[in-house]
N, C-alpha and C. Protein backbone atom coordinates (compact mmCIF):
# COMPACT_ATOMS: atom_id res chain seq x y z
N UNK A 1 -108.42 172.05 -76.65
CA UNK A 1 -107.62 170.95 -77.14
C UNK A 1 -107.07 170.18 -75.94
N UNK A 2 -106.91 168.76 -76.23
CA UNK A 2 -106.93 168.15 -74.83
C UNK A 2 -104.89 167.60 -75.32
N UNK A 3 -104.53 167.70 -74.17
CA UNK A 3 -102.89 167.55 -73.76
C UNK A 3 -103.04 166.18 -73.45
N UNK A 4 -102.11 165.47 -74.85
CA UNK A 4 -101.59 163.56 -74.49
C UNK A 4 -101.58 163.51 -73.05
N UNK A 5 -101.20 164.36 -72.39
CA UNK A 5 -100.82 164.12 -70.84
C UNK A 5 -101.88 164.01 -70.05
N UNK A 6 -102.95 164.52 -70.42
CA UNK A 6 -103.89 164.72 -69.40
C UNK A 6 -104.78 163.42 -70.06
N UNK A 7 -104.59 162.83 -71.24
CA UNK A 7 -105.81 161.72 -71.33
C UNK A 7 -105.39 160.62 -70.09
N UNK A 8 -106.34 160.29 -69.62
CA UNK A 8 -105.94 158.92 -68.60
C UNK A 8 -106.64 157.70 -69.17
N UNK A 9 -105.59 156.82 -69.17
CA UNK A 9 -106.40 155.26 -70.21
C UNK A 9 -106.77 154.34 -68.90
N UNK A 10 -107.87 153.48 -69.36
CA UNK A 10 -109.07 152.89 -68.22
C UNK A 10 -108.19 152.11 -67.64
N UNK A 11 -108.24 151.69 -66.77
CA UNK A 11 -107.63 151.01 -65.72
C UNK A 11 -106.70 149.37 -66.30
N UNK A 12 -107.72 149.16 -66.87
CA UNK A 12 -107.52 147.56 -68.03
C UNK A 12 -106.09 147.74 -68.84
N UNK A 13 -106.32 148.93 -69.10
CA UNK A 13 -105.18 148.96 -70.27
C UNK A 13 -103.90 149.31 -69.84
N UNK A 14 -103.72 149.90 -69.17
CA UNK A 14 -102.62 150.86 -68.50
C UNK A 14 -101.87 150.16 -68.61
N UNK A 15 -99.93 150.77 -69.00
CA UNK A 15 -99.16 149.63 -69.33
C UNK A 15 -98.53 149.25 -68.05
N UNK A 16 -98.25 147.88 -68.17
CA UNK A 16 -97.88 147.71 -66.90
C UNK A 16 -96.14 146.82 -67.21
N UNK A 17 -95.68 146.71 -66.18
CA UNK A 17 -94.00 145.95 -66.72
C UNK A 17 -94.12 144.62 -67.00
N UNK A 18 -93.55 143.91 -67.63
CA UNK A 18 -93.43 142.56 -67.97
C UNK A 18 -92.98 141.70 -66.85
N UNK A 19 -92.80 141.89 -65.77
CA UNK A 19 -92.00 140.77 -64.74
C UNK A 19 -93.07 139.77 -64.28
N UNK A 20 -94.12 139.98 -64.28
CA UNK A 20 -95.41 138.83 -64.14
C UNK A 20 -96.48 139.27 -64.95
N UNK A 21 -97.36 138.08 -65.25
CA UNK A 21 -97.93 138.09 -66.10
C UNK A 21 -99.65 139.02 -65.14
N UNK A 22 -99.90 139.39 -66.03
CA UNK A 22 -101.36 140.34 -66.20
C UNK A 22 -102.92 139.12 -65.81
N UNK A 23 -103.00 138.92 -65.04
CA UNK A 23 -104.56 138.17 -65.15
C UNK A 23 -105.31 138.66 -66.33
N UNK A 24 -105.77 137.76 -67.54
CA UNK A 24 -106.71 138.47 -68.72
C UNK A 24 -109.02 137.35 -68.27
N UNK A 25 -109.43 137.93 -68.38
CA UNK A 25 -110.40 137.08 -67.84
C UNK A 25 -111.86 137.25 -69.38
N UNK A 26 -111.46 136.48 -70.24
CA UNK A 26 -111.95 136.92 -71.59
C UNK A 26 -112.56 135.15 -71.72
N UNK A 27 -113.86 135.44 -71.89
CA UNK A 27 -114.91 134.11 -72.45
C UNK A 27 -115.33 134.04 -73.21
N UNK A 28 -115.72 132.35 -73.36
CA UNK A 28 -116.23 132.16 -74.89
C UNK A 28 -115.14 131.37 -75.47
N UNK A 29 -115.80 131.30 -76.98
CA UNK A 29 -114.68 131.00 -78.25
C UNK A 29 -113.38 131.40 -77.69
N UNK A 30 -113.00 132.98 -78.14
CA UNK A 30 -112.17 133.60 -77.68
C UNK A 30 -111.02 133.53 -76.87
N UNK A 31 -111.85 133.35 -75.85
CA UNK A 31 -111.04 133.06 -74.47
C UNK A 31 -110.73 131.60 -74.54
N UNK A 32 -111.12 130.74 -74.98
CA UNK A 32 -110.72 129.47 -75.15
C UNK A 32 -109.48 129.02 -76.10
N UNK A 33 -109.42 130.07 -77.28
CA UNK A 33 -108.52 129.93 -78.11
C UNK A 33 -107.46 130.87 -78.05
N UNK A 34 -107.20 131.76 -76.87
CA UNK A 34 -106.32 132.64 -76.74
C UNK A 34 -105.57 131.55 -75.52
N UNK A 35 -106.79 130.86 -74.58
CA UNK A 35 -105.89 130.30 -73.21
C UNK A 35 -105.16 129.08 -74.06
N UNK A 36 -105.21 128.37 -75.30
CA UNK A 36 -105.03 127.29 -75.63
C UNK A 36 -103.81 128.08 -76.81
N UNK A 37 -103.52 128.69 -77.53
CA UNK A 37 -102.37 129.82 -77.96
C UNK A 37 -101.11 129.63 -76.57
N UNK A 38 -101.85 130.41 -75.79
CA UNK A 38 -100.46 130.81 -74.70
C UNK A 38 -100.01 129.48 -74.11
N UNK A 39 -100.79 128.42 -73.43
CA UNK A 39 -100.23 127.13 -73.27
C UNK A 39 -99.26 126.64 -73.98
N UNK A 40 -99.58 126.63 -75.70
CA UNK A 40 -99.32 126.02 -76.61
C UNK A 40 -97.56 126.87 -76.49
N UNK A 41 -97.54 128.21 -76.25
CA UNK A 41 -96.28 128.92 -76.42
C UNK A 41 -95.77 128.65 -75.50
N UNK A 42 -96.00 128.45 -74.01
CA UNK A 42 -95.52 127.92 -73.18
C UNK A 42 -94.58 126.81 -73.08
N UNK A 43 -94.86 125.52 -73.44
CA UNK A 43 -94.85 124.75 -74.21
C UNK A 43 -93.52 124.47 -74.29
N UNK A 44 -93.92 125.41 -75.77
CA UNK A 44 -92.30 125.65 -76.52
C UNK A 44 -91.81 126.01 -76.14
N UNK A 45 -91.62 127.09 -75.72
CA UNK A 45 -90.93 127.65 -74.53
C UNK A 45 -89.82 127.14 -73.70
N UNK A 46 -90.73 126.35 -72.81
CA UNK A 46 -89.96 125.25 -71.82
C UNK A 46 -89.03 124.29 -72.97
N UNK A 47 -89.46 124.00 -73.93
CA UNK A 47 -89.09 122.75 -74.83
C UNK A 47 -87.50 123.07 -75.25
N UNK A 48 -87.77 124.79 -75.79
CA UNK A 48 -86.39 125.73 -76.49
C UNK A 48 -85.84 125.73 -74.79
N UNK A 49 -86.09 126.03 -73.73
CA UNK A 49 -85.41 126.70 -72.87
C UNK A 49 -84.55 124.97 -72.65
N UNK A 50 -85.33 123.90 -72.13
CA UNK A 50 -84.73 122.77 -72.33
C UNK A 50 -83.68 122.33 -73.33
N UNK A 51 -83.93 122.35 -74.25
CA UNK A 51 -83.18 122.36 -75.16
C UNK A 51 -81.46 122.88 -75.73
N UNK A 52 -81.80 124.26 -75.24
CA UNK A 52 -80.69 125.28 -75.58
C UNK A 52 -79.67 124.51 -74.09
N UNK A 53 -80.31 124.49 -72.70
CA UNK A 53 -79.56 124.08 -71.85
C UNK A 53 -78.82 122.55 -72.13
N UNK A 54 -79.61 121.95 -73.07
CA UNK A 54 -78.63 120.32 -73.20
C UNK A 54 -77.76 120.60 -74.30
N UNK A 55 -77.64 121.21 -75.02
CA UNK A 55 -76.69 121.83 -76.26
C UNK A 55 -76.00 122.93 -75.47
N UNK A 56 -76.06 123.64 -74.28
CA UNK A 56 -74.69 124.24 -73.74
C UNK A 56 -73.70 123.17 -72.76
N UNK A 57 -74.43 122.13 -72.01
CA UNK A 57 -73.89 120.93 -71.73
C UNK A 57 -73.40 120.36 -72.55
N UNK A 58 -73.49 120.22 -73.33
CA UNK A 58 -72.89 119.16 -74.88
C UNK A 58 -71.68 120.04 -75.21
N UNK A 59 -71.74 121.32 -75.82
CA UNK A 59 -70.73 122.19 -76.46
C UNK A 59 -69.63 121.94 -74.94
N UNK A 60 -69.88 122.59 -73.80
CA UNK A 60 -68.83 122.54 -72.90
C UNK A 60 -68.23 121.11 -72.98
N UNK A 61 -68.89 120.24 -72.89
CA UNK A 61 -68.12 118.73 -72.69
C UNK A 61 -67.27 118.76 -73.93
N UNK A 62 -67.83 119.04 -75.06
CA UNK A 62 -66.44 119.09 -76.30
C UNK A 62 -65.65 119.85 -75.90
N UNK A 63 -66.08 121.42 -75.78
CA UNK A 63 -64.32 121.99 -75.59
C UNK A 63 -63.43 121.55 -74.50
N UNK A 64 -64.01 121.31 -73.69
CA UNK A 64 -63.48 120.43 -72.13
C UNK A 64 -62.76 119.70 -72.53
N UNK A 65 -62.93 118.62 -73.56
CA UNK A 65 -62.46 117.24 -74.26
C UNK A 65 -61.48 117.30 -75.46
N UNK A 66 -61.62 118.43 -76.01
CA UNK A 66 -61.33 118.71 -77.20
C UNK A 66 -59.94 120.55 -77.13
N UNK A 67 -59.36 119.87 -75.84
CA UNK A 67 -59.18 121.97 -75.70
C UNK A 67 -57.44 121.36 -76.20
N UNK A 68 -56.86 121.86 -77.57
CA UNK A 68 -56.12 122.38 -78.27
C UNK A 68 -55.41 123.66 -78.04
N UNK A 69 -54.12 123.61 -77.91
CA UNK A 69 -53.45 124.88 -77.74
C UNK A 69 -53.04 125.36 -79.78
N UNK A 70 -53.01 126.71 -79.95
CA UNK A 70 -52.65 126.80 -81.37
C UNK A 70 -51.71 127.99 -80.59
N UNK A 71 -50.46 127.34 -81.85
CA UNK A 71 -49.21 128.08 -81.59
C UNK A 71 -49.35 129.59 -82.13
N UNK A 72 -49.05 130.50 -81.91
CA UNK A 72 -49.49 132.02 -82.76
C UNK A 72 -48.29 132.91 -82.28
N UNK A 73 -47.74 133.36 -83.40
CA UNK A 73 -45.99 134.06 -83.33
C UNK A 73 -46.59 135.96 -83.62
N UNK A 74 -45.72 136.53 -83.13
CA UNK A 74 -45.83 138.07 -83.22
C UNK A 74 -45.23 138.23 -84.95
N UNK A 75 -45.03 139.60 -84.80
CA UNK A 75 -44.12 140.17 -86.07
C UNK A 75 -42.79 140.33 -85.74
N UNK A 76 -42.46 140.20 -84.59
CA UNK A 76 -40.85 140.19 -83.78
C UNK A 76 -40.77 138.70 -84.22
N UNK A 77 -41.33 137.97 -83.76
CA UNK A 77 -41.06 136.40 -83.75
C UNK A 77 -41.31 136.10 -85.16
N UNK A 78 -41.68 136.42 -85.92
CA UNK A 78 -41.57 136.52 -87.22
C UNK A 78 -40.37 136.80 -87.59
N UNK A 79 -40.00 137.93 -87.50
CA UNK A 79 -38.35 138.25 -88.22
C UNK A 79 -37.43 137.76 -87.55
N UNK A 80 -37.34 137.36 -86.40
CA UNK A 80 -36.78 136.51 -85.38
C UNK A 80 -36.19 135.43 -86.46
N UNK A 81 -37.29 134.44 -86.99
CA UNK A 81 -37.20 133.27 -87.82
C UNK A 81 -36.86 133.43 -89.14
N UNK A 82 -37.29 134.16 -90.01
CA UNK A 82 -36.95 134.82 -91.33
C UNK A 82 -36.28 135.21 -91.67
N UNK A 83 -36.22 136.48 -90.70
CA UNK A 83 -35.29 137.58 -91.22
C UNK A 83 -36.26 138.65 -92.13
N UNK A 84 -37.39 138.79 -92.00
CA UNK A 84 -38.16 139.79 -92.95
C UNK A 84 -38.72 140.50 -91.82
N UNK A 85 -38.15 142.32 -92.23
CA UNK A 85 -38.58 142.78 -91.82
C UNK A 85 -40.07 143.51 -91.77
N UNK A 86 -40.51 144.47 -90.24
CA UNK A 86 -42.57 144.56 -90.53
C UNK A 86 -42.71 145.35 -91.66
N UNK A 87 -41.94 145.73 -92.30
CA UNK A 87 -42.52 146.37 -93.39
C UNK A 87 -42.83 145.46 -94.44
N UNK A 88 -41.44 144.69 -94.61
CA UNK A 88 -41.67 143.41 -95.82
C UNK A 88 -43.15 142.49 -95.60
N UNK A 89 -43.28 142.32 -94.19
CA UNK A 89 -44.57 141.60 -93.47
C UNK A 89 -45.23 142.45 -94.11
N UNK A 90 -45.77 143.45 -94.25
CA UNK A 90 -46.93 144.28 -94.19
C UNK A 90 -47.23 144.39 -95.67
N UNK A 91 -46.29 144.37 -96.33
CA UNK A 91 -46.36 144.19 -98.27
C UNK A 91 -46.96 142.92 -98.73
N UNK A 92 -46.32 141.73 -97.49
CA UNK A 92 -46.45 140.62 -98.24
C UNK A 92 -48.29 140.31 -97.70
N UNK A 93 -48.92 140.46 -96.16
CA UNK A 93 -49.80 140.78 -95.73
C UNK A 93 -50.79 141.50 -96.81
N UNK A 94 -50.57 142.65 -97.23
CA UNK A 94 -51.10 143.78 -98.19
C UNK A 94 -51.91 142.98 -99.80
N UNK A 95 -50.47 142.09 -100.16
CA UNK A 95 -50.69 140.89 -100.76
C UNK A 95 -51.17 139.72 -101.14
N UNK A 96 -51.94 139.74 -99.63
CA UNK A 96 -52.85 138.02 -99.26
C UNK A 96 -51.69 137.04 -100.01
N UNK A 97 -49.79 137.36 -99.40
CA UNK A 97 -49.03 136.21 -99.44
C UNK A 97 -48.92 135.71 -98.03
N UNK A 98 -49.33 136.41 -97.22
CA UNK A 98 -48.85 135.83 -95.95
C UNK A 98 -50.30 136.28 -95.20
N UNK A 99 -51.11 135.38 -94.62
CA UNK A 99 -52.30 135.60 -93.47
C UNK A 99 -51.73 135.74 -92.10
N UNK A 100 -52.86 136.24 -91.32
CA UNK A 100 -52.58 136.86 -89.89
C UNK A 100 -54.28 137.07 -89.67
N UNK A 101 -54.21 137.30 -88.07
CA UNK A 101 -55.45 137.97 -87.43
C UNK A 101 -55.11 139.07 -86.71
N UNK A 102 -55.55 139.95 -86.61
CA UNK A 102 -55.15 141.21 -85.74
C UNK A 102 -56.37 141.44 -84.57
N UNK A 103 -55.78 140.89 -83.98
CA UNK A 103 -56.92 141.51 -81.91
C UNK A 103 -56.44 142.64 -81.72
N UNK A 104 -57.38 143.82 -81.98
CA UNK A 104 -56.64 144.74 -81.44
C UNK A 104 -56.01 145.24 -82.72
N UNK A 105 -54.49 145.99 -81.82
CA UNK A 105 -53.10 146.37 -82.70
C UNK A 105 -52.61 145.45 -83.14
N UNK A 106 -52.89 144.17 -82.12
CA UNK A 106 -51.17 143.62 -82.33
C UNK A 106 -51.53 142.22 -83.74
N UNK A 107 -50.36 142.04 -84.42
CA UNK A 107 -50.39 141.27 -85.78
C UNK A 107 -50.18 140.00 -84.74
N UNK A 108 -50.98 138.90 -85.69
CA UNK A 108 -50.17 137.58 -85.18
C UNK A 108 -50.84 136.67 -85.85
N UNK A 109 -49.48 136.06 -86.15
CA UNK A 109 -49.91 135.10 -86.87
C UNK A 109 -50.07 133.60 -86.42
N UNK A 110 -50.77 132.31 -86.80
CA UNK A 110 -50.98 131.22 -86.37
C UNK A 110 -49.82 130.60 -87.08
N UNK A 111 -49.39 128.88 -86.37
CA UNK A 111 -48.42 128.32 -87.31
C UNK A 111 -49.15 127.92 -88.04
N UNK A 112 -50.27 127.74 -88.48
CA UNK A 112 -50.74 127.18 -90.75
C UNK A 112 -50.81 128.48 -90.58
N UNK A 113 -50.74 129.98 -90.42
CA UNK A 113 -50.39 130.79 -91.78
C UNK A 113 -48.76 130.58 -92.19
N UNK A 114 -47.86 130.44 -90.96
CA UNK A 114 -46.50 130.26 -91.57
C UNK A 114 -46.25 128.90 -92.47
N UNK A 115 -46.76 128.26 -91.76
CA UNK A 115 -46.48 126.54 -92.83
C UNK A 115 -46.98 127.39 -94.24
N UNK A 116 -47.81 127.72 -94.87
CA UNK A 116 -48.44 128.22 -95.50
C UNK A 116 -47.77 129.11 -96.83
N UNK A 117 -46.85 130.01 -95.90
CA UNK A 117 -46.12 130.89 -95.88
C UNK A 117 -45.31 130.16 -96.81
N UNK A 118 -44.61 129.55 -96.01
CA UNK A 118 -43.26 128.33 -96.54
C UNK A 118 -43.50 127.71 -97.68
N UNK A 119 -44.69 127.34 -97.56
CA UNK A 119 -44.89 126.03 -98.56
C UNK A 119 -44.96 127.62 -100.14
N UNK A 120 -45.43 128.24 -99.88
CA UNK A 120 -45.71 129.15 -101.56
C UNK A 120 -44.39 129.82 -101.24
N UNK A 121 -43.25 129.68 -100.69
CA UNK A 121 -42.42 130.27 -100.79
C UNK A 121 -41.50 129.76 -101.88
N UNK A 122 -40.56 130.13 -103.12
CA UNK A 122 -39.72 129.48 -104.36
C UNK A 122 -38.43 129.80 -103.70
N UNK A 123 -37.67 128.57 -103.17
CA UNK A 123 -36.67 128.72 -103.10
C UNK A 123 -35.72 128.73 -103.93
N UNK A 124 -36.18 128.75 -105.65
CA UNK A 124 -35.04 129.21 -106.33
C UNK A 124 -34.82 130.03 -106.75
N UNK A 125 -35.60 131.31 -106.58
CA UNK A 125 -35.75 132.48 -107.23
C UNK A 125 -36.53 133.27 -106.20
N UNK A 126 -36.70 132.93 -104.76
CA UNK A 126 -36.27 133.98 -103.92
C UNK A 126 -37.70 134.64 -104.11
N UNK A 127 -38.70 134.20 -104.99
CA UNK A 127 -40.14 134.61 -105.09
C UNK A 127 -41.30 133.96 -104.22
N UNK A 128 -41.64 135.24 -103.73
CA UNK A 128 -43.36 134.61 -102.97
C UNK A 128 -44.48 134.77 -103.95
């Protein structure tokens, strides 16, 4: 019985790494429509690689142009303003009455979740 290890594959085939391309030397039909394939991918290639680079130029010039600070308060700075404590936060949170994002541990909220907050808040009956 012959050991995977010991078969040796012909010289042609042997795998080799991807960092340059393989000379293939195949004629005919064949070879005409395989060299006219890889051009063709080439091609595109360059076209996508072009491409993707004028759409990361474009995106940077917007945020460059477009760079917005958004205000974002803790759960200290929360009760700071309120007066509700993290537990009450965490009921009303629990609730989808009050939104937040959490990075991490830490809670925080943006000012439109508090505007937000405010606006469904009933100031006559003390109900969220």
């Amino acid at each position: 019985m012959i050991q995977s290890d010991q078969i040796q594959q012909p010289k042609a085939l042997q795998l080799r790494s991807a960092k340059r391309p393989v000379p293939v030397n195949i004629e005919g039909a064949v070879g005409e429509l395989l060299a006219g394939k890889f051009a063709d991918l080439r091609i595109r290639n360059d076209n996508l690689e072009r491409r993707i680079n004028e759409w990361t130029v474009l995106l940077t010039q917007i945020a460059e142009n477009t760079k917005c600070t958004i205000r974002t308060y803790t759960e200290d700075d929360f009760t700071e303003m309120f007066g509700v404590k993290k537990r009450t936060q965490l009921n009303y949170r629990k609730a989808g009455k009050l939104h937040y994002m959490k990075p991490g541990e830490k809670i925080i909220y943006t000012q439109q979740d508090i505007d937000d907050f405010i606006q469904r808040f009933d100031s006559l009956n003390f109900k969220i």
